[in-house]
Protein backbone atom coordinates (compact mmCIF):
# COMPACT_ATOMS: atom_id res chain seq x y z
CA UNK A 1 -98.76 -180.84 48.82
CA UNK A 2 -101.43 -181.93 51.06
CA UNK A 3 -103.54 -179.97 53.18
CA UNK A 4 -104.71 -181.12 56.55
CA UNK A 5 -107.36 -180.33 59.02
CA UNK A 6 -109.45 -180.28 61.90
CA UNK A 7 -112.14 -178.26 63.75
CA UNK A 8 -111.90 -178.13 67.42
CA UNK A 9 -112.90 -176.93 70.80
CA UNK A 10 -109.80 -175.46 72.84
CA UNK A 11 -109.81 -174.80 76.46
CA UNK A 12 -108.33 -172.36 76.42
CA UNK A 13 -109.92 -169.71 73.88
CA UNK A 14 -108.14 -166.71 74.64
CA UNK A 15 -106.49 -166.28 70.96
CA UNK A 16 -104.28 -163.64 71.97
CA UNK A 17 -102.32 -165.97 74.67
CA UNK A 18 -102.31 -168.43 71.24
CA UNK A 19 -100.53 -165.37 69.63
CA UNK A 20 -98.15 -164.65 72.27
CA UNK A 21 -97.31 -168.29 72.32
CA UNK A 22 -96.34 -168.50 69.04
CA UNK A 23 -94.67 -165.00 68.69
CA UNK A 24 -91.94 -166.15 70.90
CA UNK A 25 -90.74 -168.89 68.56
CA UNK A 26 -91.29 -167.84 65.42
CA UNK A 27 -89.57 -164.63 63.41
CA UNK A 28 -92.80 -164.60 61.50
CA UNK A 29 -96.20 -164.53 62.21
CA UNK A 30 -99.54 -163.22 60.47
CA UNK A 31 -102.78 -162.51 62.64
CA UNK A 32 -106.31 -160.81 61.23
CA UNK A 33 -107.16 -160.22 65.21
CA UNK A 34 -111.36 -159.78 64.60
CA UNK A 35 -111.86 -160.67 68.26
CA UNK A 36 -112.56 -157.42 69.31
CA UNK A 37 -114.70 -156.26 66.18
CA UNK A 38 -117.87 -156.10 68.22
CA UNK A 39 -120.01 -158.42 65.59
CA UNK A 40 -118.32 -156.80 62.77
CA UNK A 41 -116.53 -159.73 61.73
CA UNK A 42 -116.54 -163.55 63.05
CA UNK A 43 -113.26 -165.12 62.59
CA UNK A 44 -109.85 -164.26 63.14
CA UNK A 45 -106.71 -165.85 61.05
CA UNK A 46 -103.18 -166.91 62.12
CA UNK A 47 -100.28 -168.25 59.82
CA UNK A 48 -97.09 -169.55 60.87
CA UNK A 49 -94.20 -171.03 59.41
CA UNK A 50 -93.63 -169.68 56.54
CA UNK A 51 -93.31 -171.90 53.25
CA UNK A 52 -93.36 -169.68 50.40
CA UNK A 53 -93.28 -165.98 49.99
CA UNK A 54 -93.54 -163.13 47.53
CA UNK A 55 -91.69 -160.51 48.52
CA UNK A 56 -91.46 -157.36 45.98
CA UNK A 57 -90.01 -153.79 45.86
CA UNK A 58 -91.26 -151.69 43.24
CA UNK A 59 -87.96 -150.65 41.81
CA UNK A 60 -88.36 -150.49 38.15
CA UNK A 61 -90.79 -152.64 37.67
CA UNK A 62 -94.04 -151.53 35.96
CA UNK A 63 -97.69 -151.78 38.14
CA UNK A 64 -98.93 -154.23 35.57
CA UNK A 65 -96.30 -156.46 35.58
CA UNK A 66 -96.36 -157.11 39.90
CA UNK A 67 -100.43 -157.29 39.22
CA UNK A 68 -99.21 -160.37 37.09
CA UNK A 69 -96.78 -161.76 39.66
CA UNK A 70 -99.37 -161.19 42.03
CA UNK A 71 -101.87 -163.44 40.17
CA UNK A 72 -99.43 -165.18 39.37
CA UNK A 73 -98.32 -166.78 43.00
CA UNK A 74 -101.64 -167.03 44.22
CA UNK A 75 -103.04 -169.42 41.60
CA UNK A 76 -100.00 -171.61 42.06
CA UNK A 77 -101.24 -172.19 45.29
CA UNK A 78 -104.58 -172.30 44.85
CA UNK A 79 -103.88 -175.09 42.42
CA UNK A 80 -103.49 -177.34 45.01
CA UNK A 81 -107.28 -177.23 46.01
CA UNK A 82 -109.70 -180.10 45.40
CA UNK A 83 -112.57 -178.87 44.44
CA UNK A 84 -114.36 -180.90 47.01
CA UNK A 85 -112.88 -178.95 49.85
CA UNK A 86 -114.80 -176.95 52.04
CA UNK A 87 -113.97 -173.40 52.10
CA UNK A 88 -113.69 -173.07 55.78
CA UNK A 89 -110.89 -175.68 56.14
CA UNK A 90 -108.71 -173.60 53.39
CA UNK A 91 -105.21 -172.27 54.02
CA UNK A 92 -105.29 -168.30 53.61
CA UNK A 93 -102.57 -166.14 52.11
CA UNK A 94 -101.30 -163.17 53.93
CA UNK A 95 -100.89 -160.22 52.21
CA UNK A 96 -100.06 -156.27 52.47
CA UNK A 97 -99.96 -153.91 50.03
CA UNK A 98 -98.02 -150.15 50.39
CA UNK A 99 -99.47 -146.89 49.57
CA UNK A 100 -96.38 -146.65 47.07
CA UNK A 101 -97.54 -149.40 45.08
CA UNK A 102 -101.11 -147.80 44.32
CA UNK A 103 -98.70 -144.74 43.34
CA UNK A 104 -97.88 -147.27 40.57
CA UNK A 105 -100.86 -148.30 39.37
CA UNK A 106 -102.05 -144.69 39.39
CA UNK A 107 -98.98 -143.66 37.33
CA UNK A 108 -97.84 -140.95 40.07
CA UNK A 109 -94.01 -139.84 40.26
CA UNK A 110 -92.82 -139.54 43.76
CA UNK A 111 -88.97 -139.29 43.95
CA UNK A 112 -88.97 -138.89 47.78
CA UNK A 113 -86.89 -141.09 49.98
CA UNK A 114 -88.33 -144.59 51.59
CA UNK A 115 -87.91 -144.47 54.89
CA UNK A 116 -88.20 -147.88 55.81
CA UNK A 117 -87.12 -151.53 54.94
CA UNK A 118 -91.03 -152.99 54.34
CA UNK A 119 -91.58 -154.63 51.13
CA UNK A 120 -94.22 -152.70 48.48
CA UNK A 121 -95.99 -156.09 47.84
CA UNK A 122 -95.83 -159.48 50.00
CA UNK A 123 -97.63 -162.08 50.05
CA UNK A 124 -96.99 -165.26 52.46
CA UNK A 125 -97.83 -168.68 52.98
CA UNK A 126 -97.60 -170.29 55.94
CA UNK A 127 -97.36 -173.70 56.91
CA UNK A 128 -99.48 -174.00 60.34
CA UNK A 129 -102.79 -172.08 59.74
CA UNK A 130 -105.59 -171.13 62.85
CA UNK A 131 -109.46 -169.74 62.40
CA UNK A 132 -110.45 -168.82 65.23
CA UNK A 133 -114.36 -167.91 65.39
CA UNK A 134 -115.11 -165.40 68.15
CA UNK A 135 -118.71 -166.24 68.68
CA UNK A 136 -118.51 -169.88 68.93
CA UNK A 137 -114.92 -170.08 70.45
CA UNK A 138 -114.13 -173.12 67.98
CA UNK A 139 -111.28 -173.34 66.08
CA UNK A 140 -109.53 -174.71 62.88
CA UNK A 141 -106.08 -176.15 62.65
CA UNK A 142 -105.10 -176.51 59.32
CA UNK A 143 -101.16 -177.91 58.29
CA UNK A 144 -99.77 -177.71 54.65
CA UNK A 145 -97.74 -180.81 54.31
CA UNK A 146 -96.51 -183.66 52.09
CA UNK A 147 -98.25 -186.41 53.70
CA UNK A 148 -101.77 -186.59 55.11
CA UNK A 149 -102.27 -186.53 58.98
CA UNK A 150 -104.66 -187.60 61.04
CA UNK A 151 -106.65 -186.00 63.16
CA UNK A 152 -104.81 -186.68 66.19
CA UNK A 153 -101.65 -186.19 64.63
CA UNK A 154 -102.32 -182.76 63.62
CA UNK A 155 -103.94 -182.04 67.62
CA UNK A 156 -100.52 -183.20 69.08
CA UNK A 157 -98.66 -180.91 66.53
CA UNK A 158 -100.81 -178.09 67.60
CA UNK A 159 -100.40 -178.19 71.15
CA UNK A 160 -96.27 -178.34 70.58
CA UNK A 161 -96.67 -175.64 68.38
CA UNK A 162 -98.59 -173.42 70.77
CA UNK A 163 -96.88 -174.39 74.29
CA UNK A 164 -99.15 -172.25 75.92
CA UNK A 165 -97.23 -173.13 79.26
CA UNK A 166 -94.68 -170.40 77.50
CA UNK A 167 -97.22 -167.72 76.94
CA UNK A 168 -96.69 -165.80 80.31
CA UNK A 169 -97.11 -161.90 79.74
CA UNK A 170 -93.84 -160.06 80.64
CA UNK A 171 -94.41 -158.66 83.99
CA UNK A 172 -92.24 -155.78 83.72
CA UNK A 173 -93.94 -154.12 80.86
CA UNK A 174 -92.32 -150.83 79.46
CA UNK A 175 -94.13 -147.75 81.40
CA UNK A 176 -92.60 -144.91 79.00
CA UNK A 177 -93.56 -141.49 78.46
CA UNK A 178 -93.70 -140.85 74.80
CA UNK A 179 -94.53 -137.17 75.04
CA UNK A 180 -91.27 -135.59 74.58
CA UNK A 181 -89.66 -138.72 72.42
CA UNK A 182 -92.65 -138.23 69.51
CA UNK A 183 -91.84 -136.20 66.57
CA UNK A 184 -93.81 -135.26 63.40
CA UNK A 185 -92.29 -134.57 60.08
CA UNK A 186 -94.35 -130.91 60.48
CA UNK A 187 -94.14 -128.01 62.28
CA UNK A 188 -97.41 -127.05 63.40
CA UNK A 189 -97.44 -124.21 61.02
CA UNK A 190 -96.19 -126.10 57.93
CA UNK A 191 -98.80 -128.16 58.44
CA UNK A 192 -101.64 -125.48 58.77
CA UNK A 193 -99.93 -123.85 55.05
CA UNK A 194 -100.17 -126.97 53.79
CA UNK A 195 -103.90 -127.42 54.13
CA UNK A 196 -104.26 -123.90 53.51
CA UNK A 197 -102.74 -124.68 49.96
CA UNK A 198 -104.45 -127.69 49.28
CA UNK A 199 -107.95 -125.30 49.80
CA UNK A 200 -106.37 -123.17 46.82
CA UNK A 201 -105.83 -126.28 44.86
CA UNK A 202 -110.11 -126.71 45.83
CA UNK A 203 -110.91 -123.19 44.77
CA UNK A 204 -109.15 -123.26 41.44
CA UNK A 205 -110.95 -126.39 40.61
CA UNK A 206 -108.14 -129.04 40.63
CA UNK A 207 -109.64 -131.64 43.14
CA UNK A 208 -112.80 -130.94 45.59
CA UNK A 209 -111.01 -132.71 48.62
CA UNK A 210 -107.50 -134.43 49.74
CA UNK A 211 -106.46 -136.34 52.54
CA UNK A 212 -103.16 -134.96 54.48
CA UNK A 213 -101.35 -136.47 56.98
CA UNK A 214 -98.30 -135.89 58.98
CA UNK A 215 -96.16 -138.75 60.12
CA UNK A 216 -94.69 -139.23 64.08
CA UNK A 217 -91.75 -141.25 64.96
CA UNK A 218 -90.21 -142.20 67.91
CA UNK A 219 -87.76 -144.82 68.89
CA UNK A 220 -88.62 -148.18 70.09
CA UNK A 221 -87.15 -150.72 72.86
CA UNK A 222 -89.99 -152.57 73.49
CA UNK A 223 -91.22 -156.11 72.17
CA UNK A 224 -93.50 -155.91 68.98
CA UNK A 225 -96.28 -158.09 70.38
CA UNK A 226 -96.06 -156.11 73.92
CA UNK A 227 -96.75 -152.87 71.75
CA UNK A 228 -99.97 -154.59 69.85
CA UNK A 229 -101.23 -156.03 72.98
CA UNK A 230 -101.25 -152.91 74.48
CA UNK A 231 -102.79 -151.14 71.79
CA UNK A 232 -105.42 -153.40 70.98
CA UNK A 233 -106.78 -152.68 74.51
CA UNK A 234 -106.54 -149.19 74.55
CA UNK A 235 -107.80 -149.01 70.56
CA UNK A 236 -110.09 -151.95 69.99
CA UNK A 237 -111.29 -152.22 66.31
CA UNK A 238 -112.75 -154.82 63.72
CA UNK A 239 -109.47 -154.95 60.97
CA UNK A 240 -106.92 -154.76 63.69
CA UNK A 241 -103.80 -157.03 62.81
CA UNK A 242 -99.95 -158.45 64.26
CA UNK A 243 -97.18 -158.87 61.28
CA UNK A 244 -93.71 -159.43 62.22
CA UNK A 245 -91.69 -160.53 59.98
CA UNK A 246 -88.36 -160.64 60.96
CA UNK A 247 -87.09 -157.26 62.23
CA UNK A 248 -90.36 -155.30 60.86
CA UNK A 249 -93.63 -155.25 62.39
CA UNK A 250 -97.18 -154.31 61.40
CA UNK A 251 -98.99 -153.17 64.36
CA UNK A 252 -102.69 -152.58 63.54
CA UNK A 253 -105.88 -151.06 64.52
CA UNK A 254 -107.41 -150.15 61.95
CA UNK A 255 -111.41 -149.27 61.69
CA UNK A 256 -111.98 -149.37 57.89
CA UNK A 257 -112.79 -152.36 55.55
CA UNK A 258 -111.09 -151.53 52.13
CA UNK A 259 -112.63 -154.54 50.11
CA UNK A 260 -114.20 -157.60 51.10
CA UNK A 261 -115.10 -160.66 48.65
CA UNK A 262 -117.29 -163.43 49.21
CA UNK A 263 -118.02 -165.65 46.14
CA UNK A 264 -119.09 -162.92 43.62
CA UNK A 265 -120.11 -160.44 46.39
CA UNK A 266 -117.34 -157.37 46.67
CA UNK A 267 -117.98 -155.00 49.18
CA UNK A 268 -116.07 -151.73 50.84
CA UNK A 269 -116.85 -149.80 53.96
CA UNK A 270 -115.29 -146.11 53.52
CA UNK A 271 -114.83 -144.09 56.78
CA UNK A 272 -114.49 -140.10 56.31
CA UNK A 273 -115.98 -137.57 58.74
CA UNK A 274 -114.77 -137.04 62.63
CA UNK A 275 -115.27 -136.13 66.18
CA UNK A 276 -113.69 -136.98 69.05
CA UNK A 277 -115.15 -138.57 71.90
CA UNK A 278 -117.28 -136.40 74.61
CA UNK A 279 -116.23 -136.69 78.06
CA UNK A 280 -119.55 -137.12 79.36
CA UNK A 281 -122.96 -138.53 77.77
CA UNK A 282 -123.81 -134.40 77.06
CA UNK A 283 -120.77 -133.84 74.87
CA UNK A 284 -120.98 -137.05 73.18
CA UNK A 285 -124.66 -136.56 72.23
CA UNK A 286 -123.39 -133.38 71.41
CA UNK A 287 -120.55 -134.33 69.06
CA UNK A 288 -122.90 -137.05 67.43
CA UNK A 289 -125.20 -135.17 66.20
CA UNK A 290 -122.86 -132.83 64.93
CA UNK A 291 -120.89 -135.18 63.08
CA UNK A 292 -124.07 -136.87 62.19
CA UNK A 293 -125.77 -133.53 60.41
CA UNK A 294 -122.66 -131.57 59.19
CA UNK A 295 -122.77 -130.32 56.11
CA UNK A 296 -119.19 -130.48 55.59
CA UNK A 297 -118.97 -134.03 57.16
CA UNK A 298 -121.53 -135.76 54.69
CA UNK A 299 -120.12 -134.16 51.58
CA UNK A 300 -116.83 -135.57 52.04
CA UNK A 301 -118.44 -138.79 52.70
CA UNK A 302 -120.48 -138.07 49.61
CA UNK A 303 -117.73 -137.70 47.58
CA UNK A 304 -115.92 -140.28 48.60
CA UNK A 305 -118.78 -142.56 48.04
CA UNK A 306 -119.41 -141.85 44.68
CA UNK A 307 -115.57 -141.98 44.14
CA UNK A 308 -115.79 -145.87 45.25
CA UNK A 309 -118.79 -146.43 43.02
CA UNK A 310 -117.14 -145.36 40.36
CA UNK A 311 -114.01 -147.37 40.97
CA UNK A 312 -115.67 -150.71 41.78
CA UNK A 313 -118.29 -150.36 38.53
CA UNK A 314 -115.31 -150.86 36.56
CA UNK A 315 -115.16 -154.66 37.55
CA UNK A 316 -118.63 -154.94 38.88
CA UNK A 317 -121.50 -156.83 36.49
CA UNK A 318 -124.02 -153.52 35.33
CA UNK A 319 -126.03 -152.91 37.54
CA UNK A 320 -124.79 -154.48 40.36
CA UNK A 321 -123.25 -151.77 42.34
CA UNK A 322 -125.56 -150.28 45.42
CA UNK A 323 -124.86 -147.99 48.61
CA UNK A 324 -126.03 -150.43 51.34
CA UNK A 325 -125.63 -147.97 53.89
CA UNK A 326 -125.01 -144.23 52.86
CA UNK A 327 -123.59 -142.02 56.39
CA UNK A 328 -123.91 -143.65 59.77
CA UNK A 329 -122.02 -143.25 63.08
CA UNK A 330 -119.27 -145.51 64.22
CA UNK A 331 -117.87 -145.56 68.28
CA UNK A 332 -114.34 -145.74 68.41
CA UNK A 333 -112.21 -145.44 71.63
CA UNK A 334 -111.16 -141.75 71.07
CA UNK A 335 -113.35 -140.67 68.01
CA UNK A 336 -116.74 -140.92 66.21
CA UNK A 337 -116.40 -141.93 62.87
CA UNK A 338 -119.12 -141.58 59.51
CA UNK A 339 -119.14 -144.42 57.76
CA UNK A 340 -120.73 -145.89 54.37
CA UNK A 341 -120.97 -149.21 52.81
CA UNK A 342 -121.08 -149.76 49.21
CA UNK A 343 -121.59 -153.32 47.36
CA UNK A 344 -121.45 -155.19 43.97
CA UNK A 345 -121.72 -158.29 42.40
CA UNK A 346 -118.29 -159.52 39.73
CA UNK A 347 -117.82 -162.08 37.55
CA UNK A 348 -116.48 -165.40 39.93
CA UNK A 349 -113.40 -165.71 37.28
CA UNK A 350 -112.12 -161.86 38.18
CA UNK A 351 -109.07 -162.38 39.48
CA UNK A 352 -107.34 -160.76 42.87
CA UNK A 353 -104.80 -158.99 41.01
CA UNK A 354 -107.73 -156.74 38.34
CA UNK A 355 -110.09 -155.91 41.57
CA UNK A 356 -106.45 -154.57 43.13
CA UNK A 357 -105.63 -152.57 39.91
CA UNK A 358 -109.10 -151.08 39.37
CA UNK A 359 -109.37 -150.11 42.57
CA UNK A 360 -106.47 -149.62 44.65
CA UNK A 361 -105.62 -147.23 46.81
CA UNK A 362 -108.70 -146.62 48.57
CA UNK A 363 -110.24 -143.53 48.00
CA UNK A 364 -111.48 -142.52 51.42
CA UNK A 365 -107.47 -141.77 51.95
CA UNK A 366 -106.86 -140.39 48.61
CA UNK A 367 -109.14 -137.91 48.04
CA UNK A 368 -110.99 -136.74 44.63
CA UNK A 369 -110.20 -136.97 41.65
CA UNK A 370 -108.29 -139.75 42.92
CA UNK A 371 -104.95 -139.24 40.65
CA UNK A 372 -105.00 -135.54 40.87
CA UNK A 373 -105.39 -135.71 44.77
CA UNK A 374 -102.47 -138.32 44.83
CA UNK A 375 -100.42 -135.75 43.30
CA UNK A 376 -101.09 -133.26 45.43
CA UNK A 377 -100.47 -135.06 48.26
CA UNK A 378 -96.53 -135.81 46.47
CA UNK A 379 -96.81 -132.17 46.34
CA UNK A 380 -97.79 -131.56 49.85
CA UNK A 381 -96.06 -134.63 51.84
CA UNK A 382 -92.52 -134.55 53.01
CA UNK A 383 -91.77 -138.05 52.54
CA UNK A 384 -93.27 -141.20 50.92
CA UNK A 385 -96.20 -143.01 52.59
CA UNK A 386 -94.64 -146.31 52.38
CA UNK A 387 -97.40 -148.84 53.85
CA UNK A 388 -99.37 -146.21 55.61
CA UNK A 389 -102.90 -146.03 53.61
CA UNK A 390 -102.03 -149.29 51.50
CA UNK A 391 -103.65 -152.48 52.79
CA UNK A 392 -103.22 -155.82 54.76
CA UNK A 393 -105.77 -158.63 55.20
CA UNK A 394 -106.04 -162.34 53.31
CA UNK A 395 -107.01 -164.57 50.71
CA UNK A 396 -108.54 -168.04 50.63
CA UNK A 397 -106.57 -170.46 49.01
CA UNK A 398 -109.74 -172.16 47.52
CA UNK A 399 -112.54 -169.83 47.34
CA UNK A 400 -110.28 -166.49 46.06
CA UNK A 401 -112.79 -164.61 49.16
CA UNK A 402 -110.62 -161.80 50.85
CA UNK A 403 -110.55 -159.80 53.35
CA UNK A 404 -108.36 -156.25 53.15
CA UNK A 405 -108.14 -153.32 55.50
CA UNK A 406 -106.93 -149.94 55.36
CA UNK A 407 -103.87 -149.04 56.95
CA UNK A 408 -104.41 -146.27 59.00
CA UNK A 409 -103.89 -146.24 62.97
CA UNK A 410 -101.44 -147.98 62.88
CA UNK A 411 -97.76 -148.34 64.26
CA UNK A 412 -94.93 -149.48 61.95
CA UNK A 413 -91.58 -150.91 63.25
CA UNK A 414 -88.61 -151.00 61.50
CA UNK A 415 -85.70 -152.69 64.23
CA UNK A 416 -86.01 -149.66 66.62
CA UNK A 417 -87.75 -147.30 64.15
CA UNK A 418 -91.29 -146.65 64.91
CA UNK A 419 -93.50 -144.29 63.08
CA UNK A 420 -97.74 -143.63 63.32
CA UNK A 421 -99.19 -141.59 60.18
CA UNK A 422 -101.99 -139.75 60.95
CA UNK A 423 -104.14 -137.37 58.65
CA UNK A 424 -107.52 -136.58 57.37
CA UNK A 425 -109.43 -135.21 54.59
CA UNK A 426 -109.24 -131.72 53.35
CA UNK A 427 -112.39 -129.86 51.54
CA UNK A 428 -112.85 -125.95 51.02
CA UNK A 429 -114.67 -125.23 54.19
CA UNK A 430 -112.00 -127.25 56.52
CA UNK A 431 -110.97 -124.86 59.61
CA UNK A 432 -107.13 -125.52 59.44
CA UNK A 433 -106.99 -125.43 63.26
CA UNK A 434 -109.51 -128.13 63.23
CA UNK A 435 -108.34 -130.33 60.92
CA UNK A 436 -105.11 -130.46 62.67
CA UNK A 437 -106.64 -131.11 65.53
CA UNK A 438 -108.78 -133.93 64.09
CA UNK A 439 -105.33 -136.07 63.28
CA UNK A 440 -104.53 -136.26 67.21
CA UNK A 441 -107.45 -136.95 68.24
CA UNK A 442 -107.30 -139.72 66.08
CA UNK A 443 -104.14 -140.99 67.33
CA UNK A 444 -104.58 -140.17 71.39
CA UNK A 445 -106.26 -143.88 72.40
CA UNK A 446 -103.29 -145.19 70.84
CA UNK A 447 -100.23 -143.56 71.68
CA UNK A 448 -102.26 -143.09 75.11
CA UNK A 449 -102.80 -146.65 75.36
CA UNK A 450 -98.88 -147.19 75.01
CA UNK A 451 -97.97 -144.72 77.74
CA UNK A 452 -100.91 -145.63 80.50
CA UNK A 453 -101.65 -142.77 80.15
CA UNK A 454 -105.19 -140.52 79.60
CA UNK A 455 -103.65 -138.56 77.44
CA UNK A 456 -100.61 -137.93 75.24
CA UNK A 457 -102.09 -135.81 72.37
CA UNK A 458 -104.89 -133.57 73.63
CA UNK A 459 -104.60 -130.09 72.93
CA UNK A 460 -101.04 -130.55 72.29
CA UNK A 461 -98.91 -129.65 68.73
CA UNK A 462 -96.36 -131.30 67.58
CA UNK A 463 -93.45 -129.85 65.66
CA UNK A 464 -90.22 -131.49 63.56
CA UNK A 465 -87.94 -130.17 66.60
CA UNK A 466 -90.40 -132.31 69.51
CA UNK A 467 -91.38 -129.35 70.97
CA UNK A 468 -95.34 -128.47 71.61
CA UNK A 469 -96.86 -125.31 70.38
């Protein structure tokens, strides 16, 4: 195999029309969309053509044994590398992970039923590969091959690829009122005894905080890309991503970094603590500085924190693991979010597959102690989480850096099926009302950004039987 490359200035550096482009000829397509991260992050990543896969269910297979086929699949592709190769003309794998599969490595039962065809573990290489840096505008083309290319050979195949003269946005764009089609898996007051128990679990010393969520469906008729493109307006953030693969789609807009690895650097940005947007400048002073100085707030942060410390000093060299950043305020398009950054240094032969099984799922939608909150959210969830809280991002073929989110705000398709988990975490002081409260608010710019409309969730409760309480 031979990999081939070229850096280049495109006239057209809207990436999005790029995406659109390509999502109407191909069943699959991968894109890390960083173009809206506000300085967050610098490049975004496309993959096409898919060459080689890893596609796994959990089924009976034991955690440690997909950690191997994991490692496994990427160093046979990695092989191919010269060392000689710069890093920023590499291929990348892309990869998600499900909530399910952390489940696994935990060693957590949960008989409930899958709802949903996505795979626990996939990873995919595609042929045509795009970086795409969003403060210079350049780009990379890179094509995994037999045969070398030249540079003008790959440009040509490039701009047949992309046909941009096919990228037109559909003009008669769905309008629909999702109101009355959205239903959650609770009824409002399920939901409220379900945090109430979950503060008994607190009191009697099991855990000191969980995360709950309740999960809204809704059938879809509209185009996958038509959904993220409207969503990634309406919900702009810095680990927002586009799978489709085949019938299922991965519609992303998620605010939190998981893990991040350059060279021997590892790094995670957890998210936990709340408040919606103000309406005016006086509310949203007023709802930062609450957030900012809650008590409650920064100990769940806290927690969590030291939770991720713990999990990444397992693989990190001693010594190496530091809070960059302990509690600081995020803007998001419908809430304020606390957030945290944590780094450490590991050993450049670690492998993808032990920082995944030392660390995975994150704990910022766990909870802590991690295993005994992911049992009592088997205990206090009606169905399986499937991909909701696992992960999605990259890997470099040559350098082993990634790049993984968490999967939260986002939309899942499966054919027509859609579904949006939303939740957050639970500690002894939570106000039930509140905390309900907290998961629309985290899910109104995007369901609102689907409608056109201000507002879908505000003030409104959703029950199992789609009727508001």
């Amino acid at each position: 195999m031979k990999i081939n490359s070229t850096r280049f200035k495109y006239q057209n550096s809207d990436v999005f029309n790029l995406v659109r482009s390509l999502d109407k000829k191909n069943k699959n397509i991968f894109f890390l969309d960083n173009s809206s991260s506000i300085g967050k992050e610098e490049k975004s990543y496309i993959g096409w053509n898919v060459i080689d896969s890893l596609e796994l269910f959990l089924g009976e297979k034991k955690a440690e044994k997909i950690i191997e086929e994991i490692d496994t699949f990427i160093d046979k592709w990695s092989s191919i590398i010269n060392e000689d190769e710069e890093v920023d003309l590499m291929p990348n794998l892309y990869i998600y992970l499900s909530y399910d599969f952390g489940e696994s490595i935990m060693g957590i039962t949960n008989n409930k039923e899958k709802q949903d065809s996505f795979f626990d573990v996939a990873i995919y290489v595609c042929k045509d590969n795009l970086i795409y840096d969003c403060h210079t505008e350049n780009y990379v083309y890179i094509n995994i091959n037999d045969f070398v290319m030249s540079k003008d050979d790959l440009i040509l195949r490039f701009k047949r690829e992309i046909k941009l003269k096919d990228t037109q946005v559909c003009k008669n764009i769905l309008e629909t009122d999702y109101t009355n089609k959205i239903k959650s898996n609770f009824k409002y007051n399920h939901y409220i005894e379900k945090i109430k128990e979950i503060k008994n679990y607190i009191y009697e010393g099991h855990i000191y905080q969980v995360n709950m969520s309740q999960k809204f469906t809704w059938t879809n008729n509209e185009q996958p890309i038509e959904i993220y493109s409207k969503i990634r307006k309406s919900n702009p953030a810095p680990y927002s991503a586009y799978f489709k693969n085949n019938s299922l789609a991965i519609l992303s807009t998620s605010p939190e970094c998981f893990l991040k690895k350059r060279k021997n650097k590892l790094k995670t940005e957890p998210i936990k603590g709340t408040r919606p947007r103000g309406i005016n400048k006086i509310e949203e002073q007023k709802n930062y500085e609450s957030l900012l100085n809650s008590e409650k707030e920064r100990s769940e942060n806290t927690m969590i924190v030291d939770l991720l410390r713990n999990d990444i000093g397992k693989i990190a060299k001693p010594g190496t693991v530091h809070v960059e950043d302990l509690m600081f305020i995020e803007k998001y398009a419908s809430v304020l979010q606390l957030v945290s950054k944590i780094s450490a240094e590991v050993n450049e032969e670690i492998t993808f597959g032990k920082i995944i099984y030392e660390t995975f799922p994150g704990g910022s939608i766990t909870g802590c102690p991690k295993k005994r909150a992911m049992e009592v959210i088997v205990e206090s969830e009606t169905v399986k989480r499937s991909l909701y809280t696992g992960a999605l991002g990259r890997v470099s073929f040559g350098s082993m850096d990634f790049d993984l989110n968490i999967l939260i705000r986002t939309i899942f398709l499966d054919k027509n099926n859609a579904s949006l988990s939303l939740g957050g975490g639970i500690v002894f002081d939570s106000v039930e009302t509140k905390e309900y409260q907290e998961t629309l608010d985290k899910g109104e710019a995007i369901l609102a950004g689907l409608s056109n409309r201000s507002t879908i969730f505000k003030e409104k409760r959703y029950d199992s039987n789609n009727r508001s309480q």
